[in-house]
C-alpha atoms as a PDB file:
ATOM      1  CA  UNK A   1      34.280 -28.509  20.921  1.00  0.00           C
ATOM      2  CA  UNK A   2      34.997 -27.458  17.261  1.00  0.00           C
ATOM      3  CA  UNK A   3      37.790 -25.036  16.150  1.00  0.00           C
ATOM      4  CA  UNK A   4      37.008 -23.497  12.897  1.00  0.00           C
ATOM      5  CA  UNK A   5      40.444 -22.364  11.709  1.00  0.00           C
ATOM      6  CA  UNK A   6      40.898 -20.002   8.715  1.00  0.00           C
ATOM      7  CA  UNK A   7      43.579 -18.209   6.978  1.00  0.00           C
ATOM      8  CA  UNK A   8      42.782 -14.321   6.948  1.00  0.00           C
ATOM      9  CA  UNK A   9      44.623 -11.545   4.264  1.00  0.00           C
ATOM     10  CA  UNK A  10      44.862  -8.516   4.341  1.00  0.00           C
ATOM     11  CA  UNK A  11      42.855  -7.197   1.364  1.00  0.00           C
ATOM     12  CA  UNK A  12      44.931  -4.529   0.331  1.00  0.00           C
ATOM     13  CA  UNK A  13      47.956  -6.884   1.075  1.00  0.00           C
ATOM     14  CA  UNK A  14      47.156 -10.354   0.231  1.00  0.00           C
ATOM     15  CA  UNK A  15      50.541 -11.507   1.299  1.00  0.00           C
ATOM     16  CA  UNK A  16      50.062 -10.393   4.995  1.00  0.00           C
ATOM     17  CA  UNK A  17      48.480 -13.109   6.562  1.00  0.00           C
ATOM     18  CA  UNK A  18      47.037 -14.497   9.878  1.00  0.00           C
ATOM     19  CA  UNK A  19      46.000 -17.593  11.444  1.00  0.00           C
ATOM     20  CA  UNK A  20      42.548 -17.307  13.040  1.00  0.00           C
ATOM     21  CA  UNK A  21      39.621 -19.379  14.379  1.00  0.00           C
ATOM     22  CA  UNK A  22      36.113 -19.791  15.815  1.00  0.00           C
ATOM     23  CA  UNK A  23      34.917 -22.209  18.639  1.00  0.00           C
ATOM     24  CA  UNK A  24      31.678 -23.898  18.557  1.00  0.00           C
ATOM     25  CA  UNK A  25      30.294 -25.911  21.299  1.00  0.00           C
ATOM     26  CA  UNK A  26      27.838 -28.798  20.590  1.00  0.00           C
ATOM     27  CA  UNK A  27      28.793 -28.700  17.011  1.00  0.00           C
ATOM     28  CA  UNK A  28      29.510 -31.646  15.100  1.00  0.00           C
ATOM     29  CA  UNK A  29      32.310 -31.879  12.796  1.00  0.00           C
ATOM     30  CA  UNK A  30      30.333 -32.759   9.348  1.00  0.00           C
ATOM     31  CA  UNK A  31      27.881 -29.614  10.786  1.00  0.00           C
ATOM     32  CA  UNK A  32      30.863 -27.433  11.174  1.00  0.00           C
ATOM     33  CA  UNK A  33      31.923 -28.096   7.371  1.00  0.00           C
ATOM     34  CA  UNK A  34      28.655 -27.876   6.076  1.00  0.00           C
ATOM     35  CA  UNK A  35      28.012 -24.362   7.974  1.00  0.00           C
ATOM     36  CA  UNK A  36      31.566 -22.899   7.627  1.00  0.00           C
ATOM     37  CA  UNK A  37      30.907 -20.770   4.936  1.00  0.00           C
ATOM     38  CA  UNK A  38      28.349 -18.527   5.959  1.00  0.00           C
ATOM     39  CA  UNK A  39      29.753 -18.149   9.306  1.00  0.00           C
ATOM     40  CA  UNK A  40      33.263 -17.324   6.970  1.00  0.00           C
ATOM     41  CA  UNK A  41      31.371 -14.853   5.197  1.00  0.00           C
ATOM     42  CA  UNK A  42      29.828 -13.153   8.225  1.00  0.00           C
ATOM     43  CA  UNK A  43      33.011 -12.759  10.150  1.00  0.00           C
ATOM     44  CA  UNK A  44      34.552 -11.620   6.327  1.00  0.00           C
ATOM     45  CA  UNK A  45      31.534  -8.852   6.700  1.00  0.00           C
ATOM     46  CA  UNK A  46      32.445  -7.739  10.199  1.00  0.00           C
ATOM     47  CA  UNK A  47      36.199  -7.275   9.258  1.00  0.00           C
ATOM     48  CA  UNK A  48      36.487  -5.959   5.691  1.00  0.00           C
ATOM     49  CA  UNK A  49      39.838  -5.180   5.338  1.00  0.00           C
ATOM     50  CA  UNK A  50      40.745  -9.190   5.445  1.00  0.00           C
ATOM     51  CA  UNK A  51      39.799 -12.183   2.664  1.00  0.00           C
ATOM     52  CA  UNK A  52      39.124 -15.674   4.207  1.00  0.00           C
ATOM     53  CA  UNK A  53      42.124 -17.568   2.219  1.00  0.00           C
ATOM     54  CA  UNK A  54      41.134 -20.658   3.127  1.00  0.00           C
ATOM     55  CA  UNK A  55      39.490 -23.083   6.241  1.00  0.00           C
ATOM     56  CA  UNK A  56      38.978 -26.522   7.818  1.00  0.00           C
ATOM     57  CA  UNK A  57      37.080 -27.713  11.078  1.00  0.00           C
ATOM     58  CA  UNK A  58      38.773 -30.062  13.756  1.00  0.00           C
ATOM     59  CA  UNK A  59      38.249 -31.111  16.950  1.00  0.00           C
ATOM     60  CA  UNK A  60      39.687 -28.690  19.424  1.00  0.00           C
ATOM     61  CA  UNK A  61      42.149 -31.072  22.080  1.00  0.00           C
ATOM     62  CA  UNK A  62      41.537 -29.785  25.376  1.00  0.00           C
ATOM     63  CA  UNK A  63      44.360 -31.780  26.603  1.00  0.00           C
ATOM     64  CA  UNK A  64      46.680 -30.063  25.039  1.00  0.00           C
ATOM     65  CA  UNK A  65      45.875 -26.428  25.712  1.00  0.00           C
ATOM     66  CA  UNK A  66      47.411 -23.603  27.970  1.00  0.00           C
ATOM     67  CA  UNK A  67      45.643 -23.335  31.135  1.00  0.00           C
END
């Protein structure tokens, strides 16, 4: 599994911030960079009052998670 993570602002607020992410299954992590962007920009269209700040991919560590 890949976690896209991204930084999300508040548009009218640019200093009120959140941490969020997407999970992909069966994604690669160079395909996860390469298609970050539009899937930034259609989450960014389904929740206009927030500006993606800023992103990376990883792998998600299932290990460590809350069950």
């Amino acid at each position: 599994m890949i976690e896209l993570l991204f930084t999300a602002c508040l548009a009218t607020a640019p200093d009120v911030c959140e941490q969020k992410s997407l999970t992909f299954v069966d994604v690669t992590p160079m395909a996860c960079m390469m298609g970050a962007q539009p899937e930034l920009a259609k989450w960014q269209v389904e929740h206009p009052k927030f500006s993606v700040q800023g992103w990376k991919c990883k792998m998600v560590n299932l290990d460590s998670q809350a069950i």
